[in-house]
PDB file of N, CA and C in Angstrom:
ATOM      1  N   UNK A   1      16.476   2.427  -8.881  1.00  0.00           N
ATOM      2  CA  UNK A   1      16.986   1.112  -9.204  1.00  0.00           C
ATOM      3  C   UNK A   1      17.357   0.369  -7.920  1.00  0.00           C
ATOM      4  N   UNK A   2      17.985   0.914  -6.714  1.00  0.00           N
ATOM      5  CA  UNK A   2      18.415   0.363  -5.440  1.00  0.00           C
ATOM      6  C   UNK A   2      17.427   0.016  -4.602  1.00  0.00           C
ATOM      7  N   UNK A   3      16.295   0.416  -4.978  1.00  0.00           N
ATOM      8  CA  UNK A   3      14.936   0.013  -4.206  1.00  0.00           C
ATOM      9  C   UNK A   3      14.344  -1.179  -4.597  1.00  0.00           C
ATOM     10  N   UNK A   4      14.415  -1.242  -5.883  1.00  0.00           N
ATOM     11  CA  UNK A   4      13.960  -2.319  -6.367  1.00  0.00           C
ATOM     12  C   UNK A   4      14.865  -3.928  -6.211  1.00  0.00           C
ATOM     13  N   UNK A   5      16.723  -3.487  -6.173  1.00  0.00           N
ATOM     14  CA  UNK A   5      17.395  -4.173  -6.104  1.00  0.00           C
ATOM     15  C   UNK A   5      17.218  -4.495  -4.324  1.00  0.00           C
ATOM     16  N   UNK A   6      17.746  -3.634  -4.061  1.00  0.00           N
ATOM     17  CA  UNK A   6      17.886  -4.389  -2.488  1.00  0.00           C
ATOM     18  C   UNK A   6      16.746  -5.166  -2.122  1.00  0.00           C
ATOM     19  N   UNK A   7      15.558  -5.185  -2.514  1.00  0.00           N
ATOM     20  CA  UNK A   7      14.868  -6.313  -2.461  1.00  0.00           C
ATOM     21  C   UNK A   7      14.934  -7.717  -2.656  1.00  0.00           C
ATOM     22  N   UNK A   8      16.295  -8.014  -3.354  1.00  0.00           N
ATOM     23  CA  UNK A   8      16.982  -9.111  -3.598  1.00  0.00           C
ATOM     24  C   UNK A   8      17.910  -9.258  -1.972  1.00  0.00           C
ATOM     25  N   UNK A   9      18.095  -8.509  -1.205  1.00  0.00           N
ATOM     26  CA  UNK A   9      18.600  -9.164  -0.232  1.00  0.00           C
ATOM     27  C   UNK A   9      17.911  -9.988   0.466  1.00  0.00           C
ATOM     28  N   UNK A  10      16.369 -10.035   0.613  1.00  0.00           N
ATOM     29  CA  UNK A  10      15.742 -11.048   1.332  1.00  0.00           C
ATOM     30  C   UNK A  10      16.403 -12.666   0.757  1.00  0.00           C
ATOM     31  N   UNK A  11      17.190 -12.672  -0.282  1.00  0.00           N
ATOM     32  CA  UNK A  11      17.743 -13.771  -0.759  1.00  0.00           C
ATOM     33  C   UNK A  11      18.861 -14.192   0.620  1.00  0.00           C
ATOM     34  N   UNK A  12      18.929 -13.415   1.433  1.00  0.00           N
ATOM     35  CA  UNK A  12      20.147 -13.808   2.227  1.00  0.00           C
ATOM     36  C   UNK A  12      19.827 -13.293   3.781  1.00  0.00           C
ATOM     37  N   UNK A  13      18.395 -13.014   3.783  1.00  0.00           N
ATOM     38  CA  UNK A  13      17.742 -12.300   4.912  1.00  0.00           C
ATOM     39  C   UNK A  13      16.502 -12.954   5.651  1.00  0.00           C
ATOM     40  N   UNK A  14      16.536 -14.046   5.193  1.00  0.00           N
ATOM     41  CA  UNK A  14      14.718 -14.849   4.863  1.00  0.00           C
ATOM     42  C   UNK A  14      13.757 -14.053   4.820  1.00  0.00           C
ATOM     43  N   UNK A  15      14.150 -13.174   4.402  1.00  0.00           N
ATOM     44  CA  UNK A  15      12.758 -12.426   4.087  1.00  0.00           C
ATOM     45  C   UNK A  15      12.243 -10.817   4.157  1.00  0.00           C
ATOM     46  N   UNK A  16      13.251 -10.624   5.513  1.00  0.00           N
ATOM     47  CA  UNK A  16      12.956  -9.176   5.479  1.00  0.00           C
ATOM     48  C   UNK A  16      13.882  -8.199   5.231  1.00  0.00           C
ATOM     49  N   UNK A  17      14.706  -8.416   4.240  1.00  0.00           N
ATOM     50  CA  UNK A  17      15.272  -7.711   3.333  1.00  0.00           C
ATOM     51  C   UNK A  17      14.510  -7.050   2.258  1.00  0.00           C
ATOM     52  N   UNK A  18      13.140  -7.517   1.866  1.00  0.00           N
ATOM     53  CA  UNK A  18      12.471  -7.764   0.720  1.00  0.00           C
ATOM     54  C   UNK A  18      11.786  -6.421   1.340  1.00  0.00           C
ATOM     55  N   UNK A  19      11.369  -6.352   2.535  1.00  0.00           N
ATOM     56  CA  UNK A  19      10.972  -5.045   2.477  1.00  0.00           C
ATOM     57  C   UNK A  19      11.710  -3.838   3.274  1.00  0.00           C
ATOM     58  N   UNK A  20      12.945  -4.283   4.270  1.00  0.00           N
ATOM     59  CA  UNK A  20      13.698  -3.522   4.947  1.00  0.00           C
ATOM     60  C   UNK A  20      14.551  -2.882   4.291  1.00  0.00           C
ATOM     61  N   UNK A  21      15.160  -3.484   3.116  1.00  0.00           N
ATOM     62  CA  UNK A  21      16.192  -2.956   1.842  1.00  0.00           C
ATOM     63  C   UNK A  21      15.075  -1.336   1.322  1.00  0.00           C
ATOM     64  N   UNK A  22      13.985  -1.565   0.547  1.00  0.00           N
ATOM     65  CA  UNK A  22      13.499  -0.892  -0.198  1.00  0.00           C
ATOM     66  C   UNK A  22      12.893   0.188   0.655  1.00  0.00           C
ATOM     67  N   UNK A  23      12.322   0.059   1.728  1.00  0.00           N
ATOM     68  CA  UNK A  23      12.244   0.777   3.020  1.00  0.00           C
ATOM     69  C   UNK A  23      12.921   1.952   3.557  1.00  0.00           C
ATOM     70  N   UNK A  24      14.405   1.534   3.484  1.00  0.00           N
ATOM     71  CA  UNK A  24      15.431   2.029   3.880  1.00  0.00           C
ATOM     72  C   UNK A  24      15.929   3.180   2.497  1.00  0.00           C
ATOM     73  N   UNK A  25      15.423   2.968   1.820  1.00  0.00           N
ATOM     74  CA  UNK A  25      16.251   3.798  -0.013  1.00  0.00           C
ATOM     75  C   UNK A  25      15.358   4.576   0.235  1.00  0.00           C
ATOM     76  N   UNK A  26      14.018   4.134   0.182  1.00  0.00           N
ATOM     77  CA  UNK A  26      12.961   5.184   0.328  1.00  0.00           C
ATOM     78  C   UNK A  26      12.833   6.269   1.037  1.00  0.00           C
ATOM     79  N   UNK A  27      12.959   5.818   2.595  1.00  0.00           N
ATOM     80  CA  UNK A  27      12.829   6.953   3.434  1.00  0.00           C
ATOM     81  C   UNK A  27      14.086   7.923   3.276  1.00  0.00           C
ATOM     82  N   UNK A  28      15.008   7.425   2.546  1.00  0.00           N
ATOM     83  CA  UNK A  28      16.385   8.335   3.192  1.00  0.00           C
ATOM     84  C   UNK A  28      16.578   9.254   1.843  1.00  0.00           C
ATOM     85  N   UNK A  29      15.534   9.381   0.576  1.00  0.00           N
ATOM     86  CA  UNK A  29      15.697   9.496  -0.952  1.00  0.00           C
ATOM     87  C   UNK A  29      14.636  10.347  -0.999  1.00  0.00           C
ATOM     88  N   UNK A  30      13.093   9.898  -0.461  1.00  0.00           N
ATOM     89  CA  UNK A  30      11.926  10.489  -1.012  1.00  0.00           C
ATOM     90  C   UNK A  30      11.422  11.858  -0.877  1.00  0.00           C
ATOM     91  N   UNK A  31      12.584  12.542  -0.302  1.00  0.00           N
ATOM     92  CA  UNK A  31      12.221  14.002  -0.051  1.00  0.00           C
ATOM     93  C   UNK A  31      13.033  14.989  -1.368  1.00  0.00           C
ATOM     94  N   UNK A  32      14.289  14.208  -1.483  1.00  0.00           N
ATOM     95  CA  UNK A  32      14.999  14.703  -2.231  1.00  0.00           C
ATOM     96  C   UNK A  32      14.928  14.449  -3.874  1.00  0.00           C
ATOM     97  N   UNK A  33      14.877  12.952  -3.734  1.00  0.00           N
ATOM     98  CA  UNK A  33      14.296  12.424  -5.312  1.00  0.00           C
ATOM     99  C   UNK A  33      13.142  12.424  -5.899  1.00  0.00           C
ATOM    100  N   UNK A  34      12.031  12.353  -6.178  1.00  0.00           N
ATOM    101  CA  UNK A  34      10.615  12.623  -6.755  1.00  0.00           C
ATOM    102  C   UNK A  34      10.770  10.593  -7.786  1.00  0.00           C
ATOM    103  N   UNK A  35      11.846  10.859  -8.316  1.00  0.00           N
ATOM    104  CA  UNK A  35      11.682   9.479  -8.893  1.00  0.00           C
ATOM    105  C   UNK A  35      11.650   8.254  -8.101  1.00  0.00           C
ATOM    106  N   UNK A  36      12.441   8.321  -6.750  1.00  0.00           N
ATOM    107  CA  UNK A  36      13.141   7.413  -6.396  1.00  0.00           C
ATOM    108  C   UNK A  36      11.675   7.666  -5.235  1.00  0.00           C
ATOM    109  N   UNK A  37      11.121   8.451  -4.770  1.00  0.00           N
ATOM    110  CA  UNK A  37       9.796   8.557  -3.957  1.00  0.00           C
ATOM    111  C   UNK A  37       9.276   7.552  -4.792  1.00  0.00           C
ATOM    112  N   UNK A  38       8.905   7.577  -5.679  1.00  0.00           N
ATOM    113  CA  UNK A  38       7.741   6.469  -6.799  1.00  0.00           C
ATOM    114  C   UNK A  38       8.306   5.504  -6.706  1.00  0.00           C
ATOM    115  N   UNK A  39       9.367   5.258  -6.983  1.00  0.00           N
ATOM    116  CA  UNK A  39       9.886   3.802  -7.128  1.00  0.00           C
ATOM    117  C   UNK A  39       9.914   2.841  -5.972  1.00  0.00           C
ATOM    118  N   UNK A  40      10.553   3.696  -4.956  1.00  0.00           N
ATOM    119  CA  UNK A  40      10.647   3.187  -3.966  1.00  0.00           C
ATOM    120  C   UNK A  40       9.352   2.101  -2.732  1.00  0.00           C
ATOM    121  N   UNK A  41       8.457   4.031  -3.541  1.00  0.00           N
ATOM    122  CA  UNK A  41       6.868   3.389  -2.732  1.00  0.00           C
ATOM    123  C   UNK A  41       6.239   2.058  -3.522  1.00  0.00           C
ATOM    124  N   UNK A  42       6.549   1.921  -4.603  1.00  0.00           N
ATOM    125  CA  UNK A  42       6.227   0.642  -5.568  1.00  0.00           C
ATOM    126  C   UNK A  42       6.701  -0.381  -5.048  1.00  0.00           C
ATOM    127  N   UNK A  43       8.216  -0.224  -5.147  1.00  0.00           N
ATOM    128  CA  UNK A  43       8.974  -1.735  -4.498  1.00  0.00           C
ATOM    129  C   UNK A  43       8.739  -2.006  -3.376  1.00  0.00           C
ATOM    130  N   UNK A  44       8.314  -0.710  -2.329  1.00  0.00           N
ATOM    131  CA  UNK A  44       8.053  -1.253  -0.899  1.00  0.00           C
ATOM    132  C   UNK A  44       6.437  -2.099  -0.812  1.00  0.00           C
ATOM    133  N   UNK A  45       5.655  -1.131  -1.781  1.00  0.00           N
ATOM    134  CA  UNK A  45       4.339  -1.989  -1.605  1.00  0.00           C
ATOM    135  C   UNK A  45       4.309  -3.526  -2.046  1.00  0.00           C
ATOM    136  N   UNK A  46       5.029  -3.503  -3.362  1.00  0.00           N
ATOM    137  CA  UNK A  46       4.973  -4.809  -4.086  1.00  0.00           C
ATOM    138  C   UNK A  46       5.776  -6.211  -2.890  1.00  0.00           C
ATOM    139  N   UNK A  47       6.437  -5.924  -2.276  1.00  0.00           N
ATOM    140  CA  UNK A  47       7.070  -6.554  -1.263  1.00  0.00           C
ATOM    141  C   UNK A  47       6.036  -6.861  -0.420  1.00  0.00           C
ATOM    142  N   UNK A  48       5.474  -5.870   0.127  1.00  0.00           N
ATOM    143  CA  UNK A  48       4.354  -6.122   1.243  1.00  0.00           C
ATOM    144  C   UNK A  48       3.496  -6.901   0.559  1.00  0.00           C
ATOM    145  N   UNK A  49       3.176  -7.033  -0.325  1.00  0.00           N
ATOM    146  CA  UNK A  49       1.933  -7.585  -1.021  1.00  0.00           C
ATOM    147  C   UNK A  49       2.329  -9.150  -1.015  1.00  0.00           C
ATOM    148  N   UNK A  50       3.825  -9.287  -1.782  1.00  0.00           N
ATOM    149  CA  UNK A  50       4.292 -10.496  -1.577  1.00  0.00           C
ATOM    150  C   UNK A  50       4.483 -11.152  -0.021  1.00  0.00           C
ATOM    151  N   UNK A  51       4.874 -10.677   0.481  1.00  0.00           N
ATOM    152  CA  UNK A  51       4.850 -10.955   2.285  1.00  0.00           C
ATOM    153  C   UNK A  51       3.577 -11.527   2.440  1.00  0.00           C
ATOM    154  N   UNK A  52       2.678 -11.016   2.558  1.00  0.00           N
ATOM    155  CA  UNK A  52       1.521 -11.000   3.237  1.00  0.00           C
ATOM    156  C   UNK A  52       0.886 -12.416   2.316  1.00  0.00           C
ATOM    157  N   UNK A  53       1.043 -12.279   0.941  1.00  0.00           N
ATOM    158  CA  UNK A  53       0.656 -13.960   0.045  1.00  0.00           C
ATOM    159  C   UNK A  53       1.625 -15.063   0.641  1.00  0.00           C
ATOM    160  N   UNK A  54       2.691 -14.608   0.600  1.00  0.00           N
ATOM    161  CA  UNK A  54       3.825 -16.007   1.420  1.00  0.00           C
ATOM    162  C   UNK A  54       3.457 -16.327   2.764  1.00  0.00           C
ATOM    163  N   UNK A  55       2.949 -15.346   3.560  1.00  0.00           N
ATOM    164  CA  UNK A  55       2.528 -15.619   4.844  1.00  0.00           C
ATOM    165  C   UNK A  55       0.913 -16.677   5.002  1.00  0.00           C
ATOM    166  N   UNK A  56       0.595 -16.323   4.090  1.00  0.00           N
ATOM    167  CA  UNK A  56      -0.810 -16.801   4.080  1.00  0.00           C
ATOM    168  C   UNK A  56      -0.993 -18.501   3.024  1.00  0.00           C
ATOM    169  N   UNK A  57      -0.066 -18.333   2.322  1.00  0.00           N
ATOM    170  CA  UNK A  57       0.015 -19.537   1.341  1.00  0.00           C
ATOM    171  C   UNK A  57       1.269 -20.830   2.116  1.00  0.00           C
ATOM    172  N   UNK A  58       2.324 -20.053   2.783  1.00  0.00           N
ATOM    173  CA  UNK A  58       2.668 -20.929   3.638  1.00  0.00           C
ATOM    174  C   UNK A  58       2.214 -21.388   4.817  1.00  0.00           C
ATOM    175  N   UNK A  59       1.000 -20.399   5.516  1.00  0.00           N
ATOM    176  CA  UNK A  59       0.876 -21.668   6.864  1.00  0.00           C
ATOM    177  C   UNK A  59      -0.643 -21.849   6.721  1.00  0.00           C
ATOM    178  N   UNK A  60      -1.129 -21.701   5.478  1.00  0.00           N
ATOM    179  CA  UNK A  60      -2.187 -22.762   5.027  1.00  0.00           C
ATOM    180  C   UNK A  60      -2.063 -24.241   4.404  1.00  0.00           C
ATOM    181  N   UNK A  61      -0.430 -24.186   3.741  1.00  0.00           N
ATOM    182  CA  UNK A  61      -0.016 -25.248   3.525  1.00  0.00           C
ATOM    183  C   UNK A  61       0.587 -26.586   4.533  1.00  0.00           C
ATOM    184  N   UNK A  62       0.904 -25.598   5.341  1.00  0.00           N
ATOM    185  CA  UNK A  62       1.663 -25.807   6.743  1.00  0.00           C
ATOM    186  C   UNK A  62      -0.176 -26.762   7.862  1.00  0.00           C
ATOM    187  N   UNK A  63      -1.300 -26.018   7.583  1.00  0.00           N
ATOM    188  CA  UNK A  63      -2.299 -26.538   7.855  1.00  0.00           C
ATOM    189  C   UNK A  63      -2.620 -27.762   6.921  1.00  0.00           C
ATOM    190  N   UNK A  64      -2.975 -27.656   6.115  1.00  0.00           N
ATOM    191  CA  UNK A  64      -3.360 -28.192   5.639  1.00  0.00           C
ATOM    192  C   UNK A  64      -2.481 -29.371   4.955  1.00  0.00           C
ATOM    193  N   UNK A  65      -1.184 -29.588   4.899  1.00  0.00           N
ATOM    194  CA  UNK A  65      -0.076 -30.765   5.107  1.00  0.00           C
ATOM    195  C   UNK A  65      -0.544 -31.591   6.334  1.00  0.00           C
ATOM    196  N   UNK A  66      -1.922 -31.368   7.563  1.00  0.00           N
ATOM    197  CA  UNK A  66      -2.030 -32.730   8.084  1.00  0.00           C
ATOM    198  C   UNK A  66      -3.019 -33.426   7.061  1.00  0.00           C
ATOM    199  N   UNK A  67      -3.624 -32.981   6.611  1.00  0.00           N
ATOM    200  CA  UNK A  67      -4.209 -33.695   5.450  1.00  0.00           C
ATOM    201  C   UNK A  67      -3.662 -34.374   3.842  1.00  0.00           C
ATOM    202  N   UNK A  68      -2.573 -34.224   4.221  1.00  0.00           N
ATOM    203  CA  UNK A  68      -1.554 -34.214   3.229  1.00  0.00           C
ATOM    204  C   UNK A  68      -2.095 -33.582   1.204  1.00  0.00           C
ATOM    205  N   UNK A  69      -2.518 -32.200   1.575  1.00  0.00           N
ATOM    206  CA  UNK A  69      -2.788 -31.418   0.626  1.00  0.00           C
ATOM    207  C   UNK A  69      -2.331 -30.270   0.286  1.00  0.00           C
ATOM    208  N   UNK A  70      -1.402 -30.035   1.254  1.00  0.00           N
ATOM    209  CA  UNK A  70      -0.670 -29.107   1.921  1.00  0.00           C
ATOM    210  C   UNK A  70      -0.303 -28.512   0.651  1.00  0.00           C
ATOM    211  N   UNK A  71       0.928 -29.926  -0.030  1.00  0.00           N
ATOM    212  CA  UNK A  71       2.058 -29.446  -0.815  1.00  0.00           C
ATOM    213  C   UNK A  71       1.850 -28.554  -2.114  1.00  0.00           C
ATOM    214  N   UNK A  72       0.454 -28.527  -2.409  1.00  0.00           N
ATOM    215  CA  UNK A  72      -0.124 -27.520  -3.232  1.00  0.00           C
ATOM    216  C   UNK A  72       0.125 -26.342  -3.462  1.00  0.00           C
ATOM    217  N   UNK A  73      -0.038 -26.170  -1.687  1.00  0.00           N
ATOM    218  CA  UNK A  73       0.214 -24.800  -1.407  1.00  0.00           C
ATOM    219  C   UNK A  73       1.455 -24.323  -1.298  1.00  0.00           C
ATOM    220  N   UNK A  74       2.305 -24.771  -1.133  1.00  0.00           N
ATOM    221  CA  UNK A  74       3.770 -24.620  -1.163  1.00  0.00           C
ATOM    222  C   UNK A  74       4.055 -25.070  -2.494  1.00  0.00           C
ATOM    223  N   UNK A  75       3.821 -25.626  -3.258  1.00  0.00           N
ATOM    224  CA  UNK A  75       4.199 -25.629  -5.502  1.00  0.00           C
ATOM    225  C   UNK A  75       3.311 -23.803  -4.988  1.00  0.00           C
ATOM    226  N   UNK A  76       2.585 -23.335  -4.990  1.00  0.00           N
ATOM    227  CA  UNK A  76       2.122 -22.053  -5.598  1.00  0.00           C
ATOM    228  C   UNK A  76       2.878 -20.993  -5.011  1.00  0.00           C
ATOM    229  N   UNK A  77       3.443 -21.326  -3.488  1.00  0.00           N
ATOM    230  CA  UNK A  77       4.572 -20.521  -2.793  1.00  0.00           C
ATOM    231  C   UNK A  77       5.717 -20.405  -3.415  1.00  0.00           C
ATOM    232  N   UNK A  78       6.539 -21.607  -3.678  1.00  0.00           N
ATOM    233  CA  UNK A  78       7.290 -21.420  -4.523  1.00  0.00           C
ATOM    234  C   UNK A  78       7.540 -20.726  -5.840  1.00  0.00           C
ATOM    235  N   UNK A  79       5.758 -20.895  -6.856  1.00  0.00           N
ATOM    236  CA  UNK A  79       5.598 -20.138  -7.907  1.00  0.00           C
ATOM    237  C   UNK A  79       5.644 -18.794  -7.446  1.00  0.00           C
ATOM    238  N   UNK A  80       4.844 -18.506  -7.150  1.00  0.00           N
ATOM    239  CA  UNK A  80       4.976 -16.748  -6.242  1.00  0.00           C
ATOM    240  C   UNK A  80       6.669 -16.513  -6.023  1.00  0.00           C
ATOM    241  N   UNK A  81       7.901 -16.978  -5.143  1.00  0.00           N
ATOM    242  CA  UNK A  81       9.028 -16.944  -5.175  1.00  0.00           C
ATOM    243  C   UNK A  81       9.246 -16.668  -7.076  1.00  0.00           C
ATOM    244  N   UNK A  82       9.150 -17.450  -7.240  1.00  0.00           N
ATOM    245  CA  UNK A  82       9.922 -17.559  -8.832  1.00  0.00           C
ATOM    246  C   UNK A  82       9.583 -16.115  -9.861  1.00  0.00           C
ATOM    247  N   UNK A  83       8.203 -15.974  -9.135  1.00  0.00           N
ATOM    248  CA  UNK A  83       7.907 -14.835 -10.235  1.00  0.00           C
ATOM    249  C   UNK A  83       8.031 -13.298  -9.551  1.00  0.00           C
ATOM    250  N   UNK A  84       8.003 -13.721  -7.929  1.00  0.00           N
ATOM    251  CA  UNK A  84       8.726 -12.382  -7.468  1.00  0.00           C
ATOM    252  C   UNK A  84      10.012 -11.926  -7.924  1.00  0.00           C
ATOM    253  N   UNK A  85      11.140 -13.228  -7.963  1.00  0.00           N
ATOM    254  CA  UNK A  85      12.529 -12.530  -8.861  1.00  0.00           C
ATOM    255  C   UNK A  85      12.389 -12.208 -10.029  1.00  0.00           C
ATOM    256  N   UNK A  86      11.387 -12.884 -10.685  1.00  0.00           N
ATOM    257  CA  UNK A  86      11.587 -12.501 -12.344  1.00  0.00           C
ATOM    258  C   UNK A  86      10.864 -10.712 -12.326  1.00  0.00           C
ATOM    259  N   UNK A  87      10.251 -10.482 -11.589  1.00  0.00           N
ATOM    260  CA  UNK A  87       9.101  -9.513 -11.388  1.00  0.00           C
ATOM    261  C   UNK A  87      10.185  -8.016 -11.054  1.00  0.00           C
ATOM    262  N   UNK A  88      10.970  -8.214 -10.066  1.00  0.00           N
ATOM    263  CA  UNK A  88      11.951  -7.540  -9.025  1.00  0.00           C
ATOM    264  C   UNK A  88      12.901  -7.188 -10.071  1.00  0.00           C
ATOM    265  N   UNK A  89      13.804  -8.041 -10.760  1.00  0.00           N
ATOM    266  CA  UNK A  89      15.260  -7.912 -11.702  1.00  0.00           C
ATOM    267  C   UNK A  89      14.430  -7.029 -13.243  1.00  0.00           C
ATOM    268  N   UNK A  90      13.236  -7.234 -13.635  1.00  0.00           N
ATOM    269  CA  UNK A  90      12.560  -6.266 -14.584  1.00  0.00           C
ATOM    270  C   UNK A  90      12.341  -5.136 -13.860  1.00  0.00           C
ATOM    271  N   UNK A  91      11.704  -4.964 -12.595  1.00  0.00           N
ATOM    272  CA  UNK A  91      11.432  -3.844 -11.905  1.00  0.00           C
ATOM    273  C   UNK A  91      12.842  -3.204 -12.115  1.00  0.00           C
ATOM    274  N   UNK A  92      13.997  -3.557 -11.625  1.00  0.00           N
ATOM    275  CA  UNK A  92      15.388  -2.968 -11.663  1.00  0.00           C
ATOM    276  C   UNK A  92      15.882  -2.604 -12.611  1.00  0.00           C
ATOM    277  N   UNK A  93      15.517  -3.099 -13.998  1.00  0.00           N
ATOM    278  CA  UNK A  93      16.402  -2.391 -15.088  1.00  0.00           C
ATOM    279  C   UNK A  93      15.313  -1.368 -15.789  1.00  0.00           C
ATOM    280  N   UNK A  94      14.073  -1.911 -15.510  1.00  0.00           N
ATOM    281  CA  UNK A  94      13.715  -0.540 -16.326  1.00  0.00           C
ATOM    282  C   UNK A  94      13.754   0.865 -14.992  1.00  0.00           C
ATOM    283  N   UNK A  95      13.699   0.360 -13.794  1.00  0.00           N
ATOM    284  CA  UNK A  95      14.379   1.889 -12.975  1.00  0.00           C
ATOM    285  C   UNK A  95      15.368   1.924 -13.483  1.00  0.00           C
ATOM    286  N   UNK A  96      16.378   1.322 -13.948  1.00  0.00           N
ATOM    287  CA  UNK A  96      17.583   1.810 -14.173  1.00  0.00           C
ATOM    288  C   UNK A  96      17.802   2.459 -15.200  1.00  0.00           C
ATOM    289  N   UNK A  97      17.011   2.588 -16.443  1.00  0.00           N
ATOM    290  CA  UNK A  97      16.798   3.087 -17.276  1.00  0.00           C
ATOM    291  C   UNK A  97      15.840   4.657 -17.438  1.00  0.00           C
ATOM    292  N   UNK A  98      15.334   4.614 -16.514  1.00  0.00           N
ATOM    293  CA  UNK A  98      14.598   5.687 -16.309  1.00  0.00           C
ATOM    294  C   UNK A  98      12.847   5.982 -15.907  1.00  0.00           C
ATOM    295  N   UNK A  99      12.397   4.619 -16.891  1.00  0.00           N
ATOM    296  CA  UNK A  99      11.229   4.496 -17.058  1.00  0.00           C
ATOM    297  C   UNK A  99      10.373   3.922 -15.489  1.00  0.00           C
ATOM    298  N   UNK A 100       9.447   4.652 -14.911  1.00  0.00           N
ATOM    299  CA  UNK A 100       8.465   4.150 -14.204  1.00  0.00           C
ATOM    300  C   UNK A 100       7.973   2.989 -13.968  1.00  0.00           C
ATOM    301  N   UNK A 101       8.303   1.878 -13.491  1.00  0.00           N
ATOM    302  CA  UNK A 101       7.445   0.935 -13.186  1.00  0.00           C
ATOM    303  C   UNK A 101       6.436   0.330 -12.381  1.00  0.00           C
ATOM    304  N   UNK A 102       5.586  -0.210 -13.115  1.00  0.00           N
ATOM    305  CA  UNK A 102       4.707  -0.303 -12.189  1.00  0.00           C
ATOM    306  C   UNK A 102       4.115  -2.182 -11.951  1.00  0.00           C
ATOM    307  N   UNK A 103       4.149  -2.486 -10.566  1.00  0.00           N
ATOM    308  CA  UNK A 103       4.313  -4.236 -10.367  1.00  0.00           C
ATOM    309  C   UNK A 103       3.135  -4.828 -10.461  1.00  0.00           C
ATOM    310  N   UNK A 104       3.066  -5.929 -11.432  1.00  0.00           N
ATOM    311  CA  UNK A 104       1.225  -5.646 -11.168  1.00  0.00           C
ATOM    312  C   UNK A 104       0.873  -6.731  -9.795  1.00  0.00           C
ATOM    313  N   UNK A 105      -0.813  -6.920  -9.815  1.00  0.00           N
ATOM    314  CA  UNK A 105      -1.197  -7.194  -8.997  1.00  0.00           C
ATOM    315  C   UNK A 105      -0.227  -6.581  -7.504  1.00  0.00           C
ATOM    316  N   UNK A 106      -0.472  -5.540  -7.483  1.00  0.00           N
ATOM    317  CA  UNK A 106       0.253  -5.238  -6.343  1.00  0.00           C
ATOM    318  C   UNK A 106      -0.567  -4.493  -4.843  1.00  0.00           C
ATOM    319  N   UNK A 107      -1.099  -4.437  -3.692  1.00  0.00           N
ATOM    320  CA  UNK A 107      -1.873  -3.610  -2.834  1.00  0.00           C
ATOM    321  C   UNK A 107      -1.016  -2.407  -2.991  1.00  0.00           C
ATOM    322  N   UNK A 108      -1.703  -1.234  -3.315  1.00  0.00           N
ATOM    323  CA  UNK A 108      -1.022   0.379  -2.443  1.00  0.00           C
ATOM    324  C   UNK A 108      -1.419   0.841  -1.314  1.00  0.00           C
ATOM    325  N   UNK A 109      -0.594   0.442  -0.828  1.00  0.00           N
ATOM    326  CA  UNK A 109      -0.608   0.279   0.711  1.00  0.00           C
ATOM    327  C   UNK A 109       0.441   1.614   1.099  1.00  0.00           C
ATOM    328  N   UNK A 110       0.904   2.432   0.544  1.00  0.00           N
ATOM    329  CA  UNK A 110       1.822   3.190   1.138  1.00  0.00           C
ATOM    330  C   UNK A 110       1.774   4.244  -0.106  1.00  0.00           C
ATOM    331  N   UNK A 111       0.796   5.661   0.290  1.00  0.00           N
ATOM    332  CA  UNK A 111       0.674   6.111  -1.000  1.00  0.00           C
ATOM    333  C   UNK A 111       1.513   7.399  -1.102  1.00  0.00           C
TER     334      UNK A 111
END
């Protein structure tokens, strides 16, 4: 559940809370926990995945704002934001409950 939550600190981190929080649960858990190994590697990938779309959707918007078409891309940045929290606070209660989750569209990048 703390893997998935501390990913909410990028709320107060610009950003790299989102994967330094879940990062941090992981490595210090995944030898000892078997659940919190899975979870952890989930929330850390699903983060990276989001990173790497915010990185790429903001400074294409950031380009492409001299053409003033930009702001497109930043409405879909923002959407991405909106559905990363809604995505993250479900990720957290069903860890908290017990059940496995899994984020979709996500790269496994860390297996």
């Amino acid at each position: 559940m703390f893997a998935h939550l501390s990913a909410l600190s990028a709320l107060f981190t610009g950003g790299l809370g989102a994967i330094i929080g879940p990062l941090i649960i992981w490595l210090v858990k995944k030898d000892t926990m078997p659940f919190v190994d899975d979870q952890g590697k989930e929330a850390l990938n699903f983060n990276i995945t989001v990173a790497i779309a915010m990185a790429v959707l903001i400074g294409i918007g950031t380009i492409l704002m001299i053409v003033l078409i930009g702001f497109l891309f930043y409405l879909v940045a923002f959407a991405l934001g909106v559905a990363w929290l809604v995505v993250v606070v479900i990720a957290t209660i069903k860890a908290n409950e017990g059940v496995r989750y899994r984020y979709p569209m996500t790269l496994r990048l860390i297996k």
